[in-house]
N, C-alpha and C. Protein backbone atom coordinates (compact mmCIF):
# COMPACT_ATOMS: atom_id res chain seq x y z
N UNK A 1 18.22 -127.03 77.93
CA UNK A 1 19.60 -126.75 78.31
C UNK A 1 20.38 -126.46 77.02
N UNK A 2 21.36 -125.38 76.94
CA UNK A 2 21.54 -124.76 75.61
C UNK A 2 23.24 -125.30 75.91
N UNK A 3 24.02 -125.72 74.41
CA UNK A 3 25.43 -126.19 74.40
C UNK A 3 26.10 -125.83 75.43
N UNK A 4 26.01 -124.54 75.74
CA UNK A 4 27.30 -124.25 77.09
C UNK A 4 26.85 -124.58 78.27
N UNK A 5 25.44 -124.33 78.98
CA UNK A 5 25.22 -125.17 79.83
C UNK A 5 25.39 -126.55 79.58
N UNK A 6 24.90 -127.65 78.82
CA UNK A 6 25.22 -128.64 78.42
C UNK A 6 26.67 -129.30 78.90
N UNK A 7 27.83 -128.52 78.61
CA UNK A 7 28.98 -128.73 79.04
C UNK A 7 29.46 -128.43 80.16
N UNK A 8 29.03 -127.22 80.76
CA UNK A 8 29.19 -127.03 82.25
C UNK A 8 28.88 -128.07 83.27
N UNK A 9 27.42 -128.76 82.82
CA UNK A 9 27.28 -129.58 83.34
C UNK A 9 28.27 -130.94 83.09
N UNK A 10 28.94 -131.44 81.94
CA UNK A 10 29.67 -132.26 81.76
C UNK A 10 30.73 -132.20 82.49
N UNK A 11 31.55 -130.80 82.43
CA UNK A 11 32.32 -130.71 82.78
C UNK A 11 32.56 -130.53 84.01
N UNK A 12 31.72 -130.42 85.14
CA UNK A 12 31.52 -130.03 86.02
C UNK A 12 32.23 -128.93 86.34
N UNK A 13 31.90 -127.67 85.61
CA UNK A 13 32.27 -126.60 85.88
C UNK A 13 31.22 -125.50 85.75
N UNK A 14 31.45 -124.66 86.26
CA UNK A 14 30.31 -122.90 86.38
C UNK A 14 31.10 -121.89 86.09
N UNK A 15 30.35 -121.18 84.89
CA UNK A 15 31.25 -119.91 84.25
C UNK A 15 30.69 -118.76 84.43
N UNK A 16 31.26 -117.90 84.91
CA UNK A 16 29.72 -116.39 84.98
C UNK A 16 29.66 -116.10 83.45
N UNK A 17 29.03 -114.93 83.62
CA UNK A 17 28.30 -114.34 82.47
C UNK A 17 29.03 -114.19 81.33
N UNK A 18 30.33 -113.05 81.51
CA UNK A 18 31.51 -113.18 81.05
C UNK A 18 32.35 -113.66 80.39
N UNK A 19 32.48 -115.10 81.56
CA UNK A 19 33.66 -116.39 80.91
C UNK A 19 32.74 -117.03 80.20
N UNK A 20 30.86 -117.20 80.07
CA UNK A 20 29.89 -118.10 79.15
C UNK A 20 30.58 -116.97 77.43
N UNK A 21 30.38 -115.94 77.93
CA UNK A 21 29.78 -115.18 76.12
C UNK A 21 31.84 -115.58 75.61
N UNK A 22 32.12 -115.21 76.43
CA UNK A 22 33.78 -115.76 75.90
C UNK A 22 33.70 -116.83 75.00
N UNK A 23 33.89 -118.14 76.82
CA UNK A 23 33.40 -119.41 76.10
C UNK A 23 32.60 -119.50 74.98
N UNK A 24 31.66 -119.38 74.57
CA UNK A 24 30.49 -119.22 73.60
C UNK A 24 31.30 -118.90 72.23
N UNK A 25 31.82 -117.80 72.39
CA UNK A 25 32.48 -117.13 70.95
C UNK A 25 33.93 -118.00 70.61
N UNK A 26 34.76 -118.82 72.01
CA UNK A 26 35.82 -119.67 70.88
C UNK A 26 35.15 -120.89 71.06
N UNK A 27 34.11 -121.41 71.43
CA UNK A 27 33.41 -122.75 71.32
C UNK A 27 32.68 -122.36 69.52
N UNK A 28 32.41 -121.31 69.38
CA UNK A 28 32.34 -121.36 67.91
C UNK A 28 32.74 -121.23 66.86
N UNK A 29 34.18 -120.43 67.31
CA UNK A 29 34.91 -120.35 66.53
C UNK A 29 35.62 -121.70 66.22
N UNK A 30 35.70 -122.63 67.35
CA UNK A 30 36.60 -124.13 67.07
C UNK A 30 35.89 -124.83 66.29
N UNK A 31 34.11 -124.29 66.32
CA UNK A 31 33.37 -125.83 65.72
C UNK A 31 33.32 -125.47 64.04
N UNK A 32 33.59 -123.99 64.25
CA UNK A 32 33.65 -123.30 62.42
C UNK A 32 34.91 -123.91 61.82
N UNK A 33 35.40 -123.66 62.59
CA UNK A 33 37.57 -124.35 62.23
C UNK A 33 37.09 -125.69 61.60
N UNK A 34 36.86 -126.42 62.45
CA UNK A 34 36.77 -128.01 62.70
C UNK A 34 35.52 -128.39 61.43
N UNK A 35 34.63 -127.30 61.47
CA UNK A 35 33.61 -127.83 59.97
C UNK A 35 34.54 -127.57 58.87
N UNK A 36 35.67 -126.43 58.63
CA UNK A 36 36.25 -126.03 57.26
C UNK A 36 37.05 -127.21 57.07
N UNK A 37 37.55 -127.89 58.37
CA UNK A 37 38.76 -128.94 58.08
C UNK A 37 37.86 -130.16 57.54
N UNK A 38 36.45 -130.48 57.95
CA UNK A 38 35.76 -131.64 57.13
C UNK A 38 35.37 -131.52 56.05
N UNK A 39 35.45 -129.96 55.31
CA UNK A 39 35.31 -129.65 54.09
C UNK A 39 36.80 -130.00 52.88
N UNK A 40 37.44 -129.94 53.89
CA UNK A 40 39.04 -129.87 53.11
C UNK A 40 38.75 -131.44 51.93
N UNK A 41 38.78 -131.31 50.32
CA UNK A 41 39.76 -132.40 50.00
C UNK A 41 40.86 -132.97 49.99
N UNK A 42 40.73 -134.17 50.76
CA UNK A 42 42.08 -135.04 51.34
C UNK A 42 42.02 -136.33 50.13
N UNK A 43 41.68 -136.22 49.09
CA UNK A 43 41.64 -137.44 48.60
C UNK A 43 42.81 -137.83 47.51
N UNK A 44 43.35 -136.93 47.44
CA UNK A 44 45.08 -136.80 46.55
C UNK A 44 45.88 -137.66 46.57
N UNK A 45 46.23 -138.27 46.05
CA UNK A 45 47.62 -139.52 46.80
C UNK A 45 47.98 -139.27 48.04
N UNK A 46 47.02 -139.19 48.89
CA UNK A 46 47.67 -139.12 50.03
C UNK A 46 47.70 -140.60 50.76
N UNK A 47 48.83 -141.40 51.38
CA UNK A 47 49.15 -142.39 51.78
C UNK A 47 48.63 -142.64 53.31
N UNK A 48 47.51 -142.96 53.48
CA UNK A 48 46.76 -142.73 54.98
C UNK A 48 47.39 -144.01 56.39
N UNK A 49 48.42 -144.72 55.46
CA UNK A 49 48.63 -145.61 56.36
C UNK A 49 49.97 -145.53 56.95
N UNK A 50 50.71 -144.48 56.39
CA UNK A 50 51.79 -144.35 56.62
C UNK A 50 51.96 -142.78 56.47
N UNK A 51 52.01 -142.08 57.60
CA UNK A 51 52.33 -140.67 57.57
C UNK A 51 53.05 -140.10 57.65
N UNK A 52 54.56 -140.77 58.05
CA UNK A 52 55.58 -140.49 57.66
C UNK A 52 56.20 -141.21 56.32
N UNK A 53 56.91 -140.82 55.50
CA UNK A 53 57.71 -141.67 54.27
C UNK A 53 58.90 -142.31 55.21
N UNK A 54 59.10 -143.47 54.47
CA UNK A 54 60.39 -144.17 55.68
C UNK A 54 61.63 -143.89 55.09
N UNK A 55 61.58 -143.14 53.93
CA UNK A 55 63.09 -142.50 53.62
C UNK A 55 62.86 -141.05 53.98
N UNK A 56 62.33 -140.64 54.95
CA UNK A 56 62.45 -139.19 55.56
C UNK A 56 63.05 -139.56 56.59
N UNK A 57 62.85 -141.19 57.29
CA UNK A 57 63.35 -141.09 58.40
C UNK A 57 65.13 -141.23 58.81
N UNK A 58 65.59 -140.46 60.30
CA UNK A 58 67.10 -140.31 60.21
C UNK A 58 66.95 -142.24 60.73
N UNK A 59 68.69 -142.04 60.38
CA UNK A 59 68.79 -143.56 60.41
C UNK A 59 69.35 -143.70 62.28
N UNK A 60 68.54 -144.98 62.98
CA UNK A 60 68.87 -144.89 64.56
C UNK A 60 70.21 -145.13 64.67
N UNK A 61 71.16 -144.63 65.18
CA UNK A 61 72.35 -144.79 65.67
C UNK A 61 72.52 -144.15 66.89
N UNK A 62 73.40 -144.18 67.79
CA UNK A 62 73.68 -143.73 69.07
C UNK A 62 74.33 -142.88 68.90
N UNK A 63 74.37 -141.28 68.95
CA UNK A 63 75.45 -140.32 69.27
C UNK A 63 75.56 -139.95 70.30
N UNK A 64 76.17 -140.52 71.16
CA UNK A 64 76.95 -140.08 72.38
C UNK A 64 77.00 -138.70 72.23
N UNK A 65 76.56 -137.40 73.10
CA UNK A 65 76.83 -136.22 73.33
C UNK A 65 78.14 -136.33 74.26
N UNK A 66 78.41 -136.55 74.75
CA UNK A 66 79.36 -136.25 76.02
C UNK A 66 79.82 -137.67 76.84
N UNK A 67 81.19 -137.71 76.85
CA UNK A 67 81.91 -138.98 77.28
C UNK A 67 81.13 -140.01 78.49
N UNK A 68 81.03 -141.12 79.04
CA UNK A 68 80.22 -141.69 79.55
C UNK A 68 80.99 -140.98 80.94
N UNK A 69 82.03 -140.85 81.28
CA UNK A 69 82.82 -140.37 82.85
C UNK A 69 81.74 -138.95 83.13
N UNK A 70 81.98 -137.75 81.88
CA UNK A 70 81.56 -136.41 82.34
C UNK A 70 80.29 -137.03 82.49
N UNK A 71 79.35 -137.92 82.47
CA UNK A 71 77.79 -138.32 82.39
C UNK A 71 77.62 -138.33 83.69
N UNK A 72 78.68 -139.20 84.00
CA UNK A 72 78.61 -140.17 85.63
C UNK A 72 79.43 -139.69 86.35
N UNK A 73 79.73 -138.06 86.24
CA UNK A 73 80.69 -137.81 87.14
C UNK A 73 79.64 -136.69 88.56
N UNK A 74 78.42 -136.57 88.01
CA UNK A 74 77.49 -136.03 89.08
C UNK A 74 76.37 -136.61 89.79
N UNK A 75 76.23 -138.20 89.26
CA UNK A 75 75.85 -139.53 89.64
C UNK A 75 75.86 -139.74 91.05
N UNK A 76 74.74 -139.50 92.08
CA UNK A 76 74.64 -139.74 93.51
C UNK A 76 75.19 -141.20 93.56
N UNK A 77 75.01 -141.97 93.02
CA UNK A 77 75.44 -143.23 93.29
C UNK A 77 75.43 -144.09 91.63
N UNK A 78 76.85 -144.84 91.63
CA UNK A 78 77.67 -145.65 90.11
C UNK A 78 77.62 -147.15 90.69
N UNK A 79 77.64 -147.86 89.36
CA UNK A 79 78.30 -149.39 89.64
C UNK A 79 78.54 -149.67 88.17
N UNK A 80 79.51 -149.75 88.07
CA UNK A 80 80.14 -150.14 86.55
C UNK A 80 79.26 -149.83 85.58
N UNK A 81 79.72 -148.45 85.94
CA UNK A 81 79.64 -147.33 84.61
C UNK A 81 78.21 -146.94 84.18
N UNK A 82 77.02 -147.41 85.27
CA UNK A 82 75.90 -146.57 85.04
C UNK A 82 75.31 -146.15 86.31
N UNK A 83 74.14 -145.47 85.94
CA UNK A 83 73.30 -144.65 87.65
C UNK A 83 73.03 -146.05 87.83
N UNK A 84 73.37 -146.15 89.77
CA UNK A 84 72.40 -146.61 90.48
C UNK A 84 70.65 -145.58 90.79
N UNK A 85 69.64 -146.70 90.97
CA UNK A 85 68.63 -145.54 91.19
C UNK A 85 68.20 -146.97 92.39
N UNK A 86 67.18 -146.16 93.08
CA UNK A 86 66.61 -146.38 94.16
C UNK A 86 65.76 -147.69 93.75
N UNK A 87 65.15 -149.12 94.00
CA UNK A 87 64.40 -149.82 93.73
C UNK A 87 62.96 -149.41 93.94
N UNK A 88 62.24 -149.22 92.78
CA UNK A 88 60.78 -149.02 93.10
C UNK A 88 59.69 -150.01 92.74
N UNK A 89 60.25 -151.16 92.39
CA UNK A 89 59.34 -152.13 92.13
C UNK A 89 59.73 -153.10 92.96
N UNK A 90 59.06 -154.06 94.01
CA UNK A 90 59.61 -155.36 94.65
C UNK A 90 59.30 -156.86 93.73
């Protein structure tokens, strides 16, 4: 059983002739991609435990876009000043 059958069967899917040589040509093109990226040196100061810097990050505050009334003024149903919603948990 050759890779693309291999996966058809995984996947439980059937490709004609067509959608296989397709399939076939970006199933190799991804695994060529994916070998150049295990070639890449990553070993630079790069900080693997933290991928963002925490002074890139914005600081959390609340900006209100639009007054809390215009929010709740198309609100099927209010009770002091937020949506009612339907109970979906008992």
């Amino acid at each position: 059983m050759d890779t693309i059958e291999h996966l058809e069967f995984l996947s439980k899917l059937k490709f004609s002739d067509e959608e296989r040589k397709k399939f076939e040509k970006e199933f190799g093109d991804i695994v060529s991609f994916v070998n150049e990226i295990t070639e890449l040196d990553l070993s630079d100061d790069l900080d693997k435990d933290q991928p963002i810097g925490l002074d890139e990050l914005r600081a959390d505050e609340p900006s209100p876009s639009m007054p809390r009334e215009q929010v709740l003024q198309n609100a099927p149903k209010q009770k002091d000043g937020c949506y009612v919603t339907p109970l979906v948990v008992e």
